[in-house]
PDB file of N, CA and C in Angstrom:
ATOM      1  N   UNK A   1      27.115 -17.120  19.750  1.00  0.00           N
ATOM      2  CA  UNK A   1      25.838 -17.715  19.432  1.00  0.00           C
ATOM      3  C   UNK A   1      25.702 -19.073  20.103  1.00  0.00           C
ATOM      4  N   UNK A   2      26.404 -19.867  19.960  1.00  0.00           N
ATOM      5  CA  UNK A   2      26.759 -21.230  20.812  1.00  0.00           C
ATOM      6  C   UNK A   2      26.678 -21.364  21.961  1.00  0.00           C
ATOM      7  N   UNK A   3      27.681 -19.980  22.812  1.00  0.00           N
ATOM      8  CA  UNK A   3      26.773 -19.927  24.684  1.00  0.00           C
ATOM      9  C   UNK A   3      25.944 -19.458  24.679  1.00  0.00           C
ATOM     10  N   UNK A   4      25.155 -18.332  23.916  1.00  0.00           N
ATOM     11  CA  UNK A   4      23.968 -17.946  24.521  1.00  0.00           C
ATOM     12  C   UNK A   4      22.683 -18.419  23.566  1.00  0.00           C
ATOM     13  N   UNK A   5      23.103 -19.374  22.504  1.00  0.00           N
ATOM     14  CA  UNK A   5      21.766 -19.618  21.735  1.00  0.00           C
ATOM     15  C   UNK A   5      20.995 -18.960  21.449  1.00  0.00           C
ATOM     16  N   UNK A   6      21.495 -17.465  20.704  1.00  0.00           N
ATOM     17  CA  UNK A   6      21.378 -16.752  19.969  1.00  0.00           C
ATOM     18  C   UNK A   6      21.759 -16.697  18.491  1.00  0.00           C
ATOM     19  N   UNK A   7      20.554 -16.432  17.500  1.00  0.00           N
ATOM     20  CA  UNK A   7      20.902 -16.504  15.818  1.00  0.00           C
ATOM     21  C   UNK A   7      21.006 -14.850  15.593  1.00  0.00           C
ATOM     22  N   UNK A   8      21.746 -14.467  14.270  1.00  0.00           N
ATOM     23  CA  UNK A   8      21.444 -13.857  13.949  1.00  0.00           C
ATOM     24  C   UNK A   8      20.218 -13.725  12.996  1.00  0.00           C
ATOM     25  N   UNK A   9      19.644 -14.030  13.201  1.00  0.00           N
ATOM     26  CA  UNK A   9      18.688 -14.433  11.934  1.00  0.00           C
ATOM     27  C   UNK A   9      17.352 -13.628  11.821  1.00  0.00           C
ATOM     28  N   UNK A  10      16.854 -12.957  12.641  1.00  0.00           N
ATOM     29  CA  UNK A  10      15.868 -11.687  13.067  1.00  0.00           C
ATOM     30  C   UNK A  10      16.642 -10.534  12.167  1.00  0.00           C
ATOM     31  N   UNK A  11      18.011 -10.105  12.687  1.00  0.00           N
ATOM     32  CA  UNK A  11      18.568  -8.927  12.137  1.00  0.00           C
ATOM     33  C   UNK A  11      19.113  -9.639  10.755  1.00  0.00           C
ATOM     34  N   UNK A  12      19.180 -10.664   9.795  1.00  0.00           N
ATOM     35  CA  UNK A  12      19.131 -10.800   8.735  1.00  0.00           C
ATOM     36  C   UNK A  12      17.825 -10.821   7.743  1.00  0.00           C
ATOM     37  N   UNK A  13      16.686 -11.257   8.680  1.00  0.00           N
ATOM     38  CA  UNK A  13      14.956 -10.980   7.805  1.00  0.00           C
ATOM     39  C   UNK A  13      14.999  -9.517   7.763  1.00  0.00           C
ATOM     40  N   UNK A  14      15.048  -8.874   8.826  1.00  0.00           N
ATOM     41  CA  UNK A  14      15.050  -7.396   8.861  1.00  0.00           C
ATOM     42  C   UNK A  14      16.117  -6.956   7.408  1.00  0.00           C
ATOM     43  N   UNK A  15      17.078  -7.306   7.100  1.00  0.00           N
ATOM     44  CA  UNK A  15      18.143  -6.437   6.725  1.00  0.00           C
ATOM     45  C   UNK A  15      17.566  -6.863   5.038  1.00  0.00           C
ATOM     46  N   UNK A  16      17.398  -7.956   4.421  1.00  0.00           N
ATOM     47  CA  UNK A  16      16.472  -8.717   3.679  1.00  0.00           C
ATOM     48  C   UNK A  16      15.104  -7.797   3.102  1.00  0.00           C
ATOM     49  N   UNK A  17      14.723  -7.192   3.991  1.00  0.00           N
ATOM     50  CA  UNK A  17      13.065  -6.716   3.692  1.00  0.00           C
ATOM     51  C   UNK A  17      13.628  -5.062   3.189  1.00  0.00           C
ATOM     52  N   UNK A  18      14.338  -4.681   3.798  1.00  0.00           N
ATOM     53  CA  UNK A  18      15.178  -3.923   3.726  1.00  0.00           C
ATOM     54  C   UNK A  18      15.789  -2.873   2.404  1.00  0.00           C
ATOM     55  N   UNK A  19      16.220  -4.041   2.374  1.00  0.00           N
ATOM     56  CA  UNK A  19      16.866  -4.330   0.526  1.00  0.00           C
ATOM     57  C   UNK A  19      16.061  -4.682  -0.296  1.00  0.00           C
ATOM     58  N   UNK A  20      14.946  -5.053  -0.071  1.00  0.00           N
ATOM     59  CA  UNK A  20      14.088  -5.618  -0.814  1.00  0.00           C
ATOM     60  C   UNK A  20      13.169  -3.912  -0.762  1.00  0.00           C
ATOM     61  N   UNK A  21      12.820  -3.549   0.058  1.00  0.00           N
ATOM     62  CA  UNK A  21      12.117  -1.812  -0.293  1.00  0.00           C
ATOM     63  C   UNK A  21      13.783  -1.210  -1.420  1.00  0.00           C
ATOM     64  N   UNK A  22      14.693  -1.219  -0.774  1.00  0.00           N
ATOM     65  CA  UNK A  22      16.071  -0.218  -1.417  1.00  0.00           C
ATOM     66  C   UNK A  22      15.805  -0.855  -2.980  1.00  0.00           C
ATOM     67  N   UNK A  23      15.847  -2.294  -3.406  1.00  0.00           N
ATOM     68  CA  UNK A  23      15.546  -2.510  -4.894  1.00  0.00           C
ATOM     69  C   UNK A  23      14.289  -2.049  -5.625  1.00  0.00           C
ATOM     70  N   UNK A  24      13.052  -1.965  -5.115  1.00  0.00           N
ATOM     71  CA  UNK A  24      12.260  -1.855  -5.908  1.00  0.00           C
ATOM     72  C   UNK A  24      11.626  -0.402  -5.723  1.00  0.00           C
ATOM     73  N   UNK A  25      12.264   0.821  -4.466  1.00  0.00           N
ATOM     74  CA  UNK A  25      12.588   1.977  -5.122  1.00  0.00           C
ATOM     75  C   UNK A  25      13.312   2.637  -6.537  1.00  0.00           C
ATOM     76  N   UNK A  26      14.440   1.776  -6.788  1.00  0.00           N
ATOM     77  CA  UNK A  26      15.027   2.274  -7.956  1.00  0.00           C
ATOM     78  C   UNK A  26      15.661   3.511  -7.453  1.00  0.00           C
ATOM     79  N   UNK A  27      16.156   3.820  -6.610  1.00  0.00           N
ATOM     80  CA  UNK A  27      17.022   5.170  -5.731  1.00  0.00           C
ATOM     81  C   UNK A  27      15.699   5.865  -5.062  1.00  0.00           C
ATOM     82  N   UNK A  28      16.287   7.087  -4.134  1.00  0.00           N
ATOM     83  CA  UNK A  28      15.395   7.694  -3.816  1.00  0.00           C
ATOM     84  C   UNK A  28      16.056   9.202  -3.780  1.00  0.00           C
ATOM     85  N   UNK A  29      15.549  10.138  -3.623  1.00  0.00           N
ATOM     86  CA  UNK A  29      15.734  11.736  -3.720  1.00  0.00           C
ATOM     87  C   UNK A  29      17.041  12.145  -3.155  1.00  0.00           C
ATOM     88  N   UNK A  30      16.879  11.310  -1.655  1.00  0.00           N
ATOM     89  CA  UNK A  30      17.751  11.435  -0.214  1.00  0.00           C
ATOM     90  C   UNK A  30      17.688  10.565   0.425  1.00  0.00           C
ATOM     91  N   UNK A  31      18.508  10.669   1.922  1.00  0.00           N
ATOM     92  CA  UNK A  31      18.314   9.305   2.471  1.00  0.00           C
ATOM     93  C   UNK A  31      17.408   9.932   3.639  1.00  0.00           C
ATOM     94  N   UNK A  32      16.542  10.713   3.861  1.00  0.00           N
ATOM     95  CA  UNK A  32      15.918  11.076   4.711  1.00  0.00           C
ATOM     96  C   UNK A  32      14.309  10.120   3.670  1.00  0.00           C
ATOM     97  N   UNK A  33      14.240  10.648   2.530  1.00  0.00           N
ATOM     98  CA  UNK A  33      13.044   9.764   1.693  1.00  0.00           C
ATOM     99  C   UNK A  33      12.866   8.578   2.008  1.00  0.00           C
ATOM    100  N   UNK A  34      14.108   7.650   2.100  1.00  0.00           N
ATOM    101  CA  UNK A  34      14.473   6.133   1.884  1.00  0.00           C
ATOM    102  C   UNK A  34      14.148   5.536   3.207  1.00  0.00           C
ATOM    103  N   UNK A  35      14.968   6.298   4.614  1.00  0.00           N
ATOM    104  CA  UNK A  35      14.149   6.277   5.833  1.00  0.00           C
ATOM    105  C   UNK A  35      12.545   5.909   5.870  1.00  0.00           C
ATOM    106  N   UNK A  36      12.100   7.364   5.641  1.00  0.00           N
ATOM    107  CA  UNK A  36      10.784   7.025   5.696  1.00  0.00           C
ATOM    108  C   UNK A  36       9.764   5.914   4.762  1.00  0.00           C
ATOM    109  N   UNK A  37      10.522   5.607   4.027  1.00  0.00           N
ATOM    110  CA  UNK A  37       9.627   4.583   3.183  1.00  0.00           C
ATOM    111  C   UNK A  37      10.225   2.824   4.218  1.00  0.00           C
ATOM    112  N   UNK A  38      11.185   2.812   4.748  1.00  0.00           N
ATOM    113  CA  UNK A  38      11.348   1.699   5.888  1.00  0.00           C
ATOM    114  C   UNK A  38      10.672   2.066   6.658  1.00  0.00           C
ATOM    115  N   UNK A  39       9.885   2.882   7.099  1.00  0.00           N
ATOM    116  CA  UNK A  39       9.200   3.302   8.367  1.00  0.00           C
ATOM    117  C   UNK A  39       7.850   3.062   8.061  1.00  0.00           C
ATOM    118  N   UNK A  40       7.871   3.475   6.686  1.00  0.00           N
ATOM    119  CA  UNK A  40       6.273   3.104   6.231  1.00  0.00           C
ATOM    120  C   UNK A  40       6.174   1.588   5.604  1.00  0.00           C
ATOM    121  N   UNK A  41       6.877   1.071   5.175  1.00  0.00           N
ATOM    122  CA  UNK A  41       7.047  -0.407   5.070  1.00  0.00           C
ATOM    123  C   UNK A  41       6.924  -1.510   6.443  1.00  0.00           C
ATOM    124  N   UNK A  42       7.635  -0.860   7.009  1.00  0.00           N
ATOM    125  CA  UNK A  42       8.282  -2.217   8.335  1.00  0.00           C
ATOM    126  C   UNK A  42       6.895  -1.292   9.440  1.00  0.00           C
ATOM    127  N   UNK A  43       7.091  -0.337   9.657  1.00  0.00           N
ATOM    128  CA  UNK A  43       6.609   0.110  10.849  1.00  0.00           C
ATOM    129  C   UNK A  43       5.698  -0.469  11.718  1.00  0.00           C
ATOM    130  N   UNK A  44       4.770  -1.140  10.582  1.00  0.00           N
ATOM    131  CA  UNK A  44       3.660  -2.123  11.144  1.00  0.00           C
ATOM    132  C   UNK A  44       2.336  -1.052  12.304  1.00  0.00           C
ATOM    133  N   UNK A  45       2.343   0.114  11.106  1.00  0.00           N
ATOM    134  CA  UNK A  45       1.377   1.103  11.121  1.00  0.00           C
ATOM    135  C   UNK A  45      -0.150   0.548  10.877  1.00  0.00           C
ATOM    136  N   UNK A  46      -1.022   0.954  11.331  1.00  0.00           N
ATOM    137  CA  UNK A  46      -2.377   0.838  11.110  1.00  0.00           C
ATOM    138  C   UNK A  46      -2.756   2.042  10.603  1.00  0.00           C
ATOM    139  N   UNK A  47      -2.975   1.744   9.084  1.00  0.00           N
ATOM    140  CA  UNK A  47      -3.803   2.756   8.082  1.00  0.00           C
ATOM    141  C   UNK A  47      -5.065   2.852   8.152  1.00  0.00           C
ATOM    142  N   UNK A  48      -5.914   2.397   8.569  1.00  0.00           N
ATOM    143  CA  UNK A  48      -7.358   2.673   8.699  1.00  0.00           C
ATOM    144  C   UNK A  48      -7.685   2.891   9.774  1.00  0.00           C
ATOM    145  N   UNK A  49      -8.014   4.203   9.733  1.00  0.00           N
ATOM    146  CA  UNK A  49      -8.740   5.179  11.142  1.00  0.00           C
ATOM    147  C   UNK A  49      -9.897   4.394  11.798  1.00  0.00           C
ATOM    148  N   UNK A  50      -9.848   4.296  13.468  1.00  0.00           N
ATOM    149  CA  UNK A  50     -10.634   3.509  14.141  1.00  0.00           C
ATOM    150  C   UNK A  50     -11.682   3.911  13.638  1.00  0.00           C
ATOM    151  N   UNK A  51     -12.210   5.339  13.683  1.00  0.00           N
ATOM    152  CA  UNK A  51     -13.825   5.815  13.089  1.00  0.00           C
ATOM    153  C   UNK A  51     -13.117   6.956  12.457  1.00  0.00           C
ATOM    154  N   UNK A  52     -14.161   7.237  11.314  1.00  0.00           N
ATOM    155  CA  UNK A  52     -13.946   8.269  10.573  1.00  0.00           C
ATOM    156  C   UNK A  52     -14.756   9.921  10.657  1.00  0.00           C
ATOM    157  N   UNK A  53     -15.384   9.799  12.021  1.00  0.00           N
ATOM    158  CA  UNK A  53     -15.721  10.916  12.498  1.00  0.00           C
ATOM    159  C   UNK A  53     -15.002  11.478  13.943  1.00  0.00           C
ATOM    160  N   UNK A  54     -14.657  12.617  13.872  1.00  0.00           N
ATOM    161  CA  UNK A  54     -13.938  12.802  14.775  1.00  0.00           C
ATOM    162  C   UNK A  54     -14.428  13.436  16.406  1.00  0.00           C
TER     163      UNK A  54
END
């Protein structure tokens, strides 16, 4: 970190938000469930359809 002035500190917010979905699941089914709820958390998805006619 010192030669290249690099933090870990990106992959600790990440790991943080993380744990923070894993606690306030309360478990999940599988870990294929738990996946997708980080994917739908972090993903930084856009839920509202540009137009709603297709």
């Amino acid at each position: 970190a010192i030669v290249h002035g690099v933090t870990n500190g990106p992959s600790e917010s990440l790991n943080a938000k993380i744990q923070k979905i894993k606690a306030r699941a309360c478990g999940f089914r599988n870990k294929r469930r738990f996946i997708n709820a980080i994917y739908f958390h972090l993903g930084g998805l856009d839920l509202m359809p540009a137009s709603i006619r297709a």
